[in-house]
N, C-alpha and C. Protein backbone atom coordinates (compact mmCIF):
# COMPACT_ATOMS: atom_id res chain seq x y z
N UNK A 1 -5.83 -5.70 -12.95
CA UNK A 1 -5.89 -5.10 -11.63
C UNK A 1 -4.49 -5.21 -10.99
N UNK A 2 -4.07 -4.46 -10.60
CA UNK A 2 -2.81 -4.28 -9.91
C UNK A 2 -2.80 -4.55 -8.59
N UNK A 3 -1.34 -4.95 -7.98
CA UNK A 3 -0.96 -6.08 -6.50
C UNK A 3 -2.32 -4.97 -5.51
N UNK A 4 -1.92 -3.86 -5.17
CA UNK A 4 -2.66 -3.18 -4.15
C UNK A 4 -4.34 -3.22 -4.65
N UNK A 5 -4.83 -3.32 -5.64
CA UNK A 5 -6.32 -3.20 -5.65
C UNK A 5 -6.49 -4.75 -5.47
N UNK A 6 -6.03 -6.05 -5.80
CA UNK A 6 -6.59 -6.87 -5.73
C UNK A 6 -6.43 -7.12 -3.77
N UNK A 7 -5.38 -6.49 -3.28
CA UNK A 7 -4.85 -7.28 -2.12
C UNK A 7 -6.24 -6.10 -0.52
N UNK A 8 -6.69 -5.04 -1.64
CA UNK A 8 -7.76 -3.90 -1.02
C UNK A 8 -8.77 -4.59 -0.93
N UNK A 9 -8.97 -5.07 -2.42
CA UNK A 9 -10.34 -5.94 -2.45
C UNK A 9 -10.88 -6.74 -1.85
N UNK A 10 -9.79 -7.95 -1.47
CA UNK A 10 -9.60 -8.99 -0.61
C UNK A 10 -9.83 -8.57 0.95
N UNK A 11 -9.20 -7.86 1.39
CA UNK A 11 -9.58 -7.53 2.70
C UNK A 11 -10.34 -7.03 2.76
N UNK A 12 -11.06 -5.70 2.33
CA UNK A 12 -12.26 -5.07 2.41
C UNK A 12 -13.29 -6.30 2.50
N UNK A 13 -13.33 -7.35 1.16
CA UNK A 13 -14.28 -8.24 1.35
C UNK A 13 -14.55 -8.85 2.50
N UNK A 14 -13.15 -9.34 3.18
CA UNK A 14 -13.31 -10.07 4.27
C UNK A 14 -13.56 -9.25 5.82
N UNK A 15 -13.25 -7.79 5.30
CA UNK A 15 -13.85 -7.30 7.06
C UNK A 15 -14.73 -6.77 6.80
N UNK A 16 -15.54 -6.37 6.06
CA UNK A 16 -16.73 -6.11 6.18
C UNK A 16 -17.21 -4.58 6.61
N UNK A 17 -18.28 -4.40 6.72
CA UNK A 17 -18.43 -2.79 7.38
C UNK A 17 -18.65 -2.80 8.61
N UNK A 18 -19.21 -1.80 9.38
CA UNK A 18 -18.45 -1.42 10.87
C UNK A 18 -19.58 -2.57 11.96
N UNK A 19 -18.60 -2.80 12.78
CA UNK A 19 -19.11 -3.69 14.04
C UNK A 19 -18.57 -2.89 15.15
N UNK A 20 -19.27 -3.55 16.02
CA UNK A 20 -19.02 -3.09 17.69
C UNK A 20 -19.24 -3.95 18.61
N UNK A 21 -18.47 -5.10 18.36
CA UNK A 21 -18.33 -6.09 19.18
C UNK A 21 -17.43 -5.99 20.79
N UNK A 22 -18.13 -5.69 21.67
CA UNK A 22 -17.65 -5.65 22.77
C UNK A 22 -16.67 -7.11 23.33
N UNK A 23 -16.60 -7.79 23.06
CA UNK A 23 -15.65 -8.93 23.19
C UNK A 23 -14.38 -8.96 22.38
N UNK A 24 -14.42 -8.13 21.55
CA UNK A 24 -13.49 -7.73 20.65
C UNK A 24 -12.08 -6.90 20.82
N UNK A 25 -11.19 -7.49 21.57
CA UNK A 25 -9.92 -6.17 22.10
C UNK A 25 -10.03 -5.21 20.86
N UNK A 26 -10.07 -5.15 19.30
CA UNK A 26 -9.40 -4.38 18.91
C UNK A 26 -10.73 -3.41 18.52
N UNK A 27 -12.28 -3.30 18.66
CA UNK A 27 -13.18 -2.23 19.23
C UNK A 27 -12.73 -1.38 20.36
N UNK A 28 -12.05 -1.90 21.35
CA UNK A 28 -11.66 -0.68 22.23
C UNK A 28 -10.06 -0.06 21.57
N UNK A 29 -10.39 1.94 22.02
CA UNK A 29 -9.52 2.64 21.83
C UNK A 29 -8.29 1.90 22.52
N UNK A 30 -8.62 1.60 23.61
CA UNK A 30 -7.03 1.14 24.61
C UNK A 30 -6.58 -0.32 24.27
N UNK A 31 -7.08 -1.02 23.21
CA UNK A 31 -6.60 -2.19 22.74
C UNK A 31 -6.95 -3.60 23.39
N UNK A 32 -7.81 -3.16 24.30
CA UNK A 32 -8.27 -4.32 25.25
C UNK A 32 -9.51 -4.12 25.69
N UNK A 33 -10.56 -5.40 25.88
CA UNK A 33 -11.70 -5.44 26.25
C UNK A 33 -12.03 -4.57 27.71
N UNK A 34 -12.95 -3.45 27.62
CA UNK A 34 -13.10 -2.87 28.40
C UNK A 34 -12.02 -1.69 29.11
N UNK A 35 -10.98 -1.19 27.73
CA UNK A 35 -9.89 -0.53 27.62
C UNK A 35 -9.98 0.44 27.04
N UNK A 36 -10.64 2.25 27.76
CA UNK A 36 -10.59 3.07 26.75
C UNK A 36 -12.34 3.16 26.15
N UNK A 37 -12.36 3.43 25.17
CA UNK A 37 -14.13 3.77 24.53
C UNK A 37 -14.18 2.51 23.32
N UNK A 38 -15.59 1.88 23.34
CA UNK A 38 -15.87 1.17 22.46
C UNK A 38 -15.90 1.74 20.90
N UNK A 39 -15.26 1.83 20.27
CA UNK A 39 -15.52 2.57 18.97
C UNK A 39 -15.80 1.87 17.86
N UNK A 40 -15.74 0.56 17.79
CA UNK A 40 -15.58 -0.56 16.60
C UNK A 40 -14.49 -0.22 15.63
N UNK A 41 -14.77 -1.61 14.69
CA UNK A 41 -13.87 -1.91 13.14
C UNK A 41 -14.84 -1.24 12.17
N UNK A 42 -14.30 -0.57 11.35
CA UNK A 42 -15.19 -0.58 10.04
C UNK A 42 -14.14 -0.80 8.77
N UNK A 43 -14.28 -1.64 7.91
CA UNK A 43 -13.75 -2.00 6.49
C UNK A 43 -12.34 -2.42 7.08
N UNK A 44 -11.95 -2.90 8.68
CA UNK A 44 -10.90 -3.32 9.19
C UNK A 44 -9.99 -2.68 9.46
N UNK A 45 -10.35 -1.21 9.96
CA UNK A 45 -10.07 -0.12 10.65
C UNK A 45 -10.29 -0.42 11.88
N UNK A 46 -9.40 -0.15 13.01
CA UNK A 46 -10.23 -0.53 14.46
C UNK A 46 -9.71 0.38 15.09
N UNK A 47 -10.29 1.11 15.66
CA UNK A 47 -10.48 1.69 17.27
C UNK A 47 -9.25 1.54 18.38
N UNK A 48 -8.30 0.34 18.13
CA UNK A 48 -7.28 -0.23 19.25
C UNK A 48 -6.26 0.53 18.36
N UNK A 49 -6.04 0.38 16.85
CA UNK A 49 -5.33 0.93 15.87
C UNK A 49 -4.92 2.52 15.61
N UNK A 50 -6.53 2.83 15.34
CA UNK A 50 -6.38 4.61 15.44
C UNK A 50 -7.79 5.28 16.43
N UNK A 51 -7.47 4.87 17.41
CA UNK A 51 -8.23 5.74 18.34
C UNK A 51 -8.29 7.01 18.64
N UNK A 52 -7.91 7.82 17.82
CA UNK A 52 -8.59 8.95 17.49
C UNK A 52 -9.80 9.08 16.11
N UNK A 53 -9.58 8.11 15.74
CA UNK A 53 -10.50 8.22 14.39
C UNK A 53 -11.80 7.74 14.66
N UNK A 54 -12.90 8.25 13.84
CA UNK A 54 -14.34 8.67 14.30
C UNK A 54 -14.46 7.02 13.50
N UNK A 55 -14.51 6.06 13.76
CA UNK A 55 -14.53 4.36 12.68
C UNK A 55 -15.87 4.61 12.26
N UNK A 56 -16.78 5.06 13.11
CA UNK A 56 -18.35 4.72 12.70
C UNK A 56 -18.39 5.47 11.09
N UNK A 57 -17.97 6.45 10.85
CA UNK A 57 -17.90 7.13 9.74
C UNK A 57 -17.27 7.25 9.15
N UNK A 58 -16.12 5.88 8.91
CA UNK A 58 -15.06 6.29 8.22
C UNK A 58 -15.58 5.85 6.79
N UNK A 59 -14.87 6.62 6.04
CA UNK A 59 -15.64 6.02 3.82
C UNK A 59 -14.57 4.90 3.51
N UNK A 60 -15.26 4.69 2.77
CA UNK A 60 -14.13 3.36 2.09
C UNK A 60 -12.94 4.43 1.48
N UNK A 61 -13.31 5.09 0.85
CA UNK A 61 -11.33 6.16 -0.06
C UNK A 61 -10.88 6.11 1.67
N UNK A 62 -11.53 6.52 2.81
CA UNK A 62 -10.72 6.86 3.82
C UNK A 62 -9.62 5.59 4.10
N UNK A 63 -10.54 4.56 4.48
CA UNK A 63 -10.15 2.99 4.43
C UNK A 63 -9.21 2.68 3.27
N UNK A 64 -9.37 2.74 2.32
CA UNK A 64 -7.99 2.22 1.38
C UNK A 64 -6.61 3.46 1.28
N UNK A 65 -7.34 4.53 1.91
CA UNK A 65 -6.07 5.39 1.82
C UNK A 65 -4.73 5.27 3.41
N UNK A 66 -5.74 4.63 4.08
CA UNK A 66 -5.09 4.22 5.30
C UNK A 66 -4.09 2.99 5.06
N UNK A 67 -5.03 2.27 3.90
CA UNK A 67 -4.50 0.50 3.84
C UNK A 67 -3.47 0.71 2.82
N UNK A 68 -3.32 1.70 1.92
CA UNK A 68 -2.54 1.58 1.22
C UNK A 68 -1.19 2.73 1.64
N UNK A 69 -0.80 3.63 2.60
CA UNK A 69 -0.21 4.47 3.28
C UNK A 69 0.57 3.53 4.87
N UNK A 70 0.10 3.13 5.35
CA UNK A 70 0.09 2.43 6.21
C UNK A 70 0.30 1.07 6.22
N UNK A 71 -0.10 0.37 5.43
CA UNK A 71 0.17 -1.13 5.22
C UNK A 71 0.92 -1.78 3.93
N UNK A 72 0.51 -1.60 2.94
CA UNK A 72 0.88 -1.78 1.78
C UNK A 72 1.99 -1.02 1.05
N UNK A 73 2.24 0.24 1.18
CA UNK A 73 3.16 0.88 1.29
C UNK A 73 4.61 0.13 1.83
N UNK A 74 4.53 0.28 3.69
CA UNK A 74 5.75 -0.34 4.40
C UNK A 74 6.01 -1.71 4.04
N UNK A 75 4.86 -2.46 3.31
CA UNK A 75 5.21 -3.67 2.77
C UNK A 75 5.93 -3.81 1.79
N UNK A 76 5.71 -2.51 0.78
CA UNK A 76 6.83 -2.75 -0.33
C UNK A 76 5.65 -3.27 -1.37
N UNK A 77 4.64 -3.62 -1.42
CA UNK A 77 3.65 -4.30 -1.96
C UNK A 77 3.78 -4.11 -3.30
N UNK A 78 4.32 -3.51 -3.81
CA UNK A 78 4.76 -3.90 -5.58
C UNK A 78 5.99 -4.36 -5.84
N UNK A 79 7.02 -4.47 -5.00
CA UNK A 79 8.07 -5.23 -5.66
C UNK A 79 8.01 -6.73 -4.87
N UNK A 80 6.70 -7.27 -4.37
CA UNK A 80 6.55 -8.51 -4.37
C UNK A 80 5.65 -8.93 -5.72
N UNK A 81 5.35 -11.09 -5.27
CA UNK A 81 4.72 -11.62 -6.05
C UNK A 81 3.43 -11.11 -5.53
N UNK A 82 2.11 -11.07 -6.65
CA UNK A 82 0.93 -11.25 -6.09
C UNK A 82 0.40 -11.98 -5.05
N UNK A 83 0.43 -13.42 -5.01
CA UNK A 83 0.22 -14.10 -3.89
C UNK A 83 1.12 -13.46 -2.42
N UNK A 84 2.42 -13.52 -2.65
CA UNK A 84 3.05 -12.67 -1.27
C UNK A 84 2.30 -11.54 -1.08
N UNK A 85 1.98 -10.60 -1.65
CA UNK A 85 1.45 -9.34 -1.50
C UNK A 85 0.05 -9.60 -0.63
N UNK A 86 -0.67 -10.32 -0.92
CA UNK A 86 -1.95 -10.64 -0.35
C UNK A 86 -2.01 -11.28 0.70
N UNK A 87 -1.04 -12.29 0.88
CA UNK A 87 -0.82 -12.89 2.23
C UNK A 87 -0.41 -12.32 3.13
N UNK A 88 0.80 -11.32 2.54
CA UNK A 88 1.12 -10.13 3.83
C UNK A 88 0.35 -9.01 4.11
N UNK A 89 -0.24 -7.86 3.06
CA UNK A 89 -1.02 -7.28 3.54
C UNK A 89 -1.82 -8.00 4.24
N UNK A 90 -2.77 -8.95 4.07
CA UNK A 90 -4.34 -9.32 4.42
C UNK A 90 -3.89 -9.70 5.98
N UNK A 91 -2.91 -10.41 5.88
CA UNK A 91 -1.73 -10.54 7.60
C UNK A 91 -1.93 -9.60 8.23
N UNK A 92 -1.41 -8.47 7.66
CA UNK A 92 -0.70 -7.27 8.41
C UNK A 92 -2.48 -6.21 8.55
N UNK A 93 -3.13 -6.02 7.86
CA UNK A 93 -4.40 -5.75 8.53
C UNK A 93 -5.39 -6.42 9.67
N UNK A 94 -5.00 -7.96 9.42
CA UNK A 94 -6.13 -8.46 10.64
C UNK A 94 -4.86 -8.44 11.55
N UNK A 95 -4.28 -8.26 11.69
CA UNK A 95 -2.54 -8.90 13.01
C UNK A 95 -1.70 -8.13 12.99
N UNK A 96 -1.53 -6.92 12.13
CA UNK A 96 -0.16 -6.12 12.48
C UNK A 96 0.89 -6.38 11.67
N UNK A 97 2.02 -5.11 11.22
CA UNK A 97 2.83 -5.52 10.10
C UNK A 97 3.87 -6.19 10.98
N UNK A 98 4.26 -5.80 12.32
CA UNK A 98 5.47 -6.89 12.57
C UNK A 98 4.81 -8.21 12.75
N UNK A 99 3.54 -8.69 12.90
CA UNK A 99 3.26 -10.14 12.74
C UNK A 99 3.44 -10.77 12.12
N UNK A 100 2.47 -9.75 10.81
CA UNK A 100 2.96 -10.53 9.23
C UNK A 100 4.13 -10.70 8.50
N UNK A 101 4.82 -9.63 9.07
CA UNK A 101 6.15 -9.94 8.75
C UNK A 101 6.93 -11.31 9.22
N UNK A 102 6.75 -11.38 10.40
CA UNK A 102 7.49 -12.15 11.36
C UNK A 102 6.28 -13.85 10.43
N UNK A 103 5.87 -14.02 10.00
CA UNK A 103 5.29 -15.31 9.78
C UNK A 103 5.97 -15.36 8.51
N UNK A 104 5.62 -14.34 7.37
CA UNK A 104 6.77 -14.04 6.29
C UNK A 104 8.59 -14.54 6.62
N UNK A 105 8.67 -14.40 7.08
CA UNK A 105 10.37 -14.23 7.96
C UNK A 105 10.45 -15.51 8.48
N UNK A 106 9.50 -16.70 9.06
CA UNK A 106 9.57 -17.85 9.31
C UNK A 106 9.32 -18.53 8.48
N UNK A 107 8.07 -18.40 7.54
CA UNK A 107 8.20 -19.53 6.28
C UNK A 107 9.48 -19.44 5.59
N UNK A 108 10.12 -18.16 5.59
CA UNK A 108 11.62 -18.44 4.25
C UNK A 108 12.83 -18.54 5.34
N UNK A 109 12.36 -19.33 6.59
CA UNK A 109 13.19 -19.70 7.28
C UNK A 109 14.52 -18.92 7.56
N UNK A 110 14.43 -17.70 7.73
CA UNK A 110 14.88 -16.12 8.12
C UNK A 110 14.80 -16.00 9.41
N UNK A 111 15.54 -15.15 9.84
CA UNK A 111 15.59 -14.46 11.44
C UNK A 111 14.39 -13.55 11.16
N UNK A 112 13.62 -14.03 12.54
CA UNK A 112 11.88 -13.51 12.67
C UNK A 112 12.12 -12.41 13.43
N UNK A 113 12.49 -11.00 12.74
CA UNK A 113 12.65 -10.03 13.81
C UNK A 113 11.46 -9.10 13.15
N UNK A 114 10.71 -9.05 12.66
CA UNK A 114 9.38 -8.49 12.18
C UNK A 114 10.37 -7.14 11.47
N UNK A 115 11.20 -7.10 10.63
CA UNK A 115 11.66 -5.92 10.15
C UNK A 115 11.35 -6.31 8.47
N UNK A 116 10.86 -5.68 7.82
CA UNK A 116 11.04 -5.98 6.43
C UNK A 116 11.97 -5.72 5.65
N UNK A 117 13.35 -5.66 5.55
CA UNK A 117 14.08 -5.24 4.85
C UNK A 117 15.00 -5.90 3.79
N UNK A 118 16.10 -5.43 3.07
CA UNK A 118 16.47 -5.99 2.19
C UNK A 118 16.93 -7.38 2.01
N UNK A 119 17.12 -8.02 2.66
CA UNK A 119 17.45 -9.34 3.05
C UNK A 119 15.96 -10.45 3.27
N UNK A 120 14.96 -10.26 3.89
CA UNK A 120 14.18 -10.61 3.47
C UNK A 120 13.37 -10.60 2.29
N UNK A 121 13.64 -9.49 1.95
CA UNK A 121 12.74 -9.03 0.31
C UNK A 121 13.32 -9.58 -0.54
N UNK A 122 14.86 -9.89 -0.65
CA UNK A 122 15.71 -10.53 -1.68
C UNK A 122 15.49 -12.13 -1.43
N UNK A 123 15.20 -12.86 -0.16
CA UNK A 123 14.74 -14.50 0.03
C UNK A 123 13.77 -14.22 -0.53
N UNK A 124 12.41 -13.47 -0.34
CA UNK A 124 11.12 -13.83 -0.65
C UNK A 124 10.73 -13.67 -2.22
N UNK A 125 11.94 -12.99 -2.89
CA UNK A 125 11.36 -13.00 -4.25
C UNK A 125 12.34 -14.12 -5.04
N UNK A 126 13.30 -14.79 -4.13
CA UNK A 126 13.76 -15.51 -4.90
C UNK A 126 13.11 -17.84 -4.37
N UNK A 127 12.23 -17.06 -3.13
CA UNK A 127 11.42 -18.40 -2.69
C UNK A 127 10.42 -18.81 -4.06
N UNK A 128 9.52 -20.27 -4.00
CA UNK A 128 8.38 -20.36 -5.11
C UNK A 128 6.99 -19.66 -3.68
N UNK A 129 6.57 -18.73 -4.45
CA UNK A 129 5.28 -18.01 -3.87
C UNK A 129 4.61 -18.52 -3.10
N UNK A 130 4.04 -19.84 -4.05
CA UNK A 130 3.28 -20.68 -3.23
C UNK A 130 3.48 -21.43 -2.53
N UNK A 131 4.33 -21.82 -2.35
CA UNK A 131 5.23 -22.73 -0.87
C UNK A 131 5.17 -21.94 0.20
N UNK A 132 5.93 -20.45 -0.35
CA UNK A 132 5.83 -19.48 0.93
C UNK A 132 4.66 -18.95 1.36
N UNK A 133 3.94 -19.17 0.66
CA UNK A 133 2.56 -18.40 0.90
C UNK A 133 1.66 -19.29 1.63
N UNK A 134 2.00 -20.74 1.47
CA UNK A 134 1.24 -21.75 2.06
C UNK A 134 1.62 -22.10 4.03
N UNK A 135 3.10 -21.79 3.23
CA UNK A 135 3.97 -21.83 4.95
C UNK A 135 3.26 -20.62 5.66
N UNK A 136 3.53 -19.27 5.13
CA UNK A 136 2.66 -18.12 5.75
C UNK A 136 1.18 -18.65 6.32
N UNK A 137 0.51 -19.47 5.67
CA UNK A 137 -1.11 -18.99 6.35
C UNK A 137 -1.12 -20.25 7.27
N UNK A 138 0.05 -21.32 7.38
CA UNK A 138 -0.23 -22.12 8.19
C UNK A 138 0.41 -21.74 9.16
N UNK A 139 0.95 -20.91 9.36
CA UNK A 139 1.71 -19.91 10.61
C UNK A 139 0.82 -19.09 11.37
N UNK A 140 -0.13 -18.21 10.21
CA UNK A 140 -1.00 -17.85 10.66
C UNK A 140 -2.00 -18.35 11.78
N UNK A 141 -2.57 -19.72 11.25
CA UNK A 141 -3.34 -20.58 11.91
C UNK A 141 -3.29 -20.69 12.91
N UNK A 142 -1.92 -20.77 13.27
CA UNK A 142 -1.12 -21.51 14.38
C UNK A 142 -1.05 -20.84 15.55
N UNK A 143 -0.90 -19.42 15.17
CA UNK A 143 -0.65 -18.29 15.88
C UNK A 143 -2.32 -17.88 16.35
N UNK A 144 -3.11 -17.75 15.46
CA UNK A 144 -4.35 -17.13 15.78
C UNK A 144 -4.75 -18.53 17.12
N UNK A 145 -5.07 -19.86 16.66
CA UNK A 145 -5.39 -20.85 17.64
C UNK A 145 -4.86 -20.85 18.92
N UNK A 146 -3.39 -20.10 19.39
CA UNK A 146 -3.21 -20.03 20.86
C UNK A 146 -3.44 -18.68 21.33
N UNK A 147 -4.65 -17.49 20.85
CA UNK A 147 -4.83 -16.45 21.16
C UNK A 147 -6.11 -17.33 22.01
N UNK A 148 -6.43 -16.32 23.42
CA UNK A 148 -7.14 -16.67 24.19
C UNK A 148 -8.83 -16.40 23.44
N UNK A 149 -8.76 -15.47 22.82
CA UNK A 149 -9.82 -15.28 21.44
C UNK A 149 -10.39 -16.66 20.67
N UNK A 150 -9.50 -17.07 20.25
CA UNK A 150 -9.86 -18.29 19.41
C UNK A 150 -11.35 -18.95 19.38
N UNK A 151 -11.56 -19.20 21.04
CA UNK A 151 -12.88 -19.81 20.75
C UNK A 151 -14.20 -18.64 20.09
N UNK A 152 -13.66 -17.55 20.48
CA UNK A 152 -14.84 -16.79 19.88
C UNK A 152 -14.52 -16.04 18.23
N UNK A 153 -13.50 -16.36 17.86
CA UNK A 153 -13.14 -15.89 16.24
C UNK A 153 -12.61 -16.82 15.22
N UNK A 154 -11.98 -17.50 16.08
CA UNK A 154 -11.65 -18.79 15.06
C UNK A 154 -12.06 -19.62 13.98
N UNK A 155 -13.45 -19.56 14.28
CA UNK A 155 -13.82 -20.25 12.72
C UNK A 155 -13.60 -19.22 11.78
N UNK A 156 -13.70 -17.80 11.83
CA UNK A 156 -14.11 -16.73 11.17
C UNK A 156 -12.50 -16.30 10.70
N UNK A 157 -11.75 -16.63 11.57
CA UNK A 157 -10.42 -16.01 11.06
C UNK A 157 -9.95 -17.81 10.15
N UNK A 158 -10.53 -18.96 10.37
CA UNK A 158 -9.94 -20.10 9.58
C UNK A 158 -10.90 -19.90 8.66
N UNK A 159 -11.92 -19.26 8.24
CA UNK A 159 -12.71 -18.95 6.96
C UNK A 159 -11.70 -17.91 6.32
N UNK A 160 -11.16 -16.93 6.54
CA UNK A 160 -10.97 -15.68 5.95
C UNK A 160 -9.25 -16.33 5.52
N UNK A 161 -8.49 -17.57 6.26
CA UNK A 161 -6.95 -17.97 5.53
C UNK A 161 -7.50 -19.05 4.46
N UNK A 162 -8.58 -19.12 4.84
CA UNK A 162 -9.18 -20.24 3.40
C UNK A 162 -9.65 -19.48 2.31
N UNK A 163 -10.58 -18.80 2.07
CA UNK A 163 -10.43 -17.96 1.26
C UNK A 163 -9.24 -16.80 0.70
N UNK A 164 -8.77 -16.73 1.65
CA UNK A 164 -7.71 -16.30 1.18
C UNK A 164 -6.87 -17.23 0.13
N UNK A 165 -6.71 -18.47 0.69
CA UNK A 165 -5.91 -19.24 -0.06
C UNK A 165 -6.27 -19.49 -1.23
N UNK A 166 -7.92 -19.17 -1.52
CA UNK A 166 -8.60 -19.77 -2.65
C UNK A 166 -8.13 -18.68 -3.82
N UNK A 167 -8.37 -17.45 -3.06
CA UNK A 167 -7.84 -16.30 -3.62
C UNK A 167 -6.75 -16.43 -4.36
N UNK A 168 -5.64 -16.75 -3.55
CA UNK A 168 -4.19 -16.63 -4.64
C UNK A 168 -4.42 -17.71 -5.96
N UNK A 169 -5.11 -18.50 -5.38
CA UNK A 169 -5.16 -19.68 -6.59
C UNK A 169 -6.21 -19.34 -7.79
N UNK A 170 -6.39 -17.79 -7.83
CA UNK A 170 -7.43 -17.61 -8.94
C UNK A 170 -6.65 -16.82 -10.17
C-alpha cells in the first residue's frame, strides 16, 4: 500500500461518516458555532472548510479526491517517510496544513512559519522519523488541550494521536 492510501485509510478511519454536531465550530459554513448554516463533517470534510459543498452527500472517491488534491498533494506526501506522511496529513485534516506544518517545523526545531518548503523537507528527511513523529503528536496534544474545545473533544482527539501512534508502529 502506498504513503497516500495508508495515510487515507487512517483518517477516513478516524473521522468517520457525517455528523452534525452543533457545538462543533467546524459544522458551521462560517467556521464558528452558530456561524453561517449547520452543514456537518462527513469522512472529515467540514462545512467551515468547503462551505459550498453539499457534506451530507459527499462519497468517499469525493472525500479522498479532496484529501489527496488538497492535503496530501501540498504536503509533498511521497517524497516523505511513511510515518511523517501520516502524522502530517492526519494533522493537516483534523487542524489545517499551516498547523501541521508548523508542529512539523517545531519538532525539527525549524522556523515555525507553516510554509512547507525546501528547507524543511531537506531537515525532515534527514531527522530519525520516529523522534520527529513523536515530537509532532506531542505538539499536537499540546496545542489541541489549550483550545477552548478541549473539554468537549479531547478525549476523542487524545484517542485518534494514540492510535495514530500505534499506527506508525505497525
Amino acid at each position: 500500500m502506498d504513503n497516500f492510501a495508508r495515510c487515507f485509510a487512517f483518517t477516513l478511519s478516524a473521522e468517520g461518516g457525517f455528523t452534525k454536531i452543533a457545538s462543533d465550530p467546524g459544522n458551521w459554513t462560517g467556521g464558528a458555532v452558530g456561524h453561517g448554516e449547520l452543514r456537518g463533517t462527513k469522512y472529515g470534510i467540514s462545512a467551515a472548510a468547503y462551505p459550498g459543498l453539499d457534506i451530507e452527500n459527499l462519497s468517499e472517491q469525493n472525500a479522498e479526491d479532496i484529501y489527496r488534491r488538497d492535503y496530501y498533494e501540498p504536503l509533498h506526501g511521497d517524497q516523505l517517510s511513511l510515518p511523517v506522511a501520516l502524522v502530517l496529513f492526519d494533522g493537516a485534516v483534523n487542524a489545517g496544513l499551516r498547523r501541521a506544518v508548523i508542529w512539523l517545523q517545531q519538532a525539527a526545531s525549524l522556523l515555525a512559519d507553516g510554509v512547507l518548503g525546501a528547507q524543511t523537507l531537506q531537515a525532515v528527511s534527514a531527522a530519525d522519523a520516529l523522534v520527529l513523529v513523536r515530537e509532532v503528536l506531542a505538539r499536537r496534544i499540546d496545542f489541541y488541550a489549550r483550545l477552548p474545545t478541549w473539554p468537549d473533544f479531547g478525549l476523542g482527539w487524545s484517542r485518534r494521536v494514540i492510535a495514530l501512534a500505534d499506527e506508525i508502529l505497525r
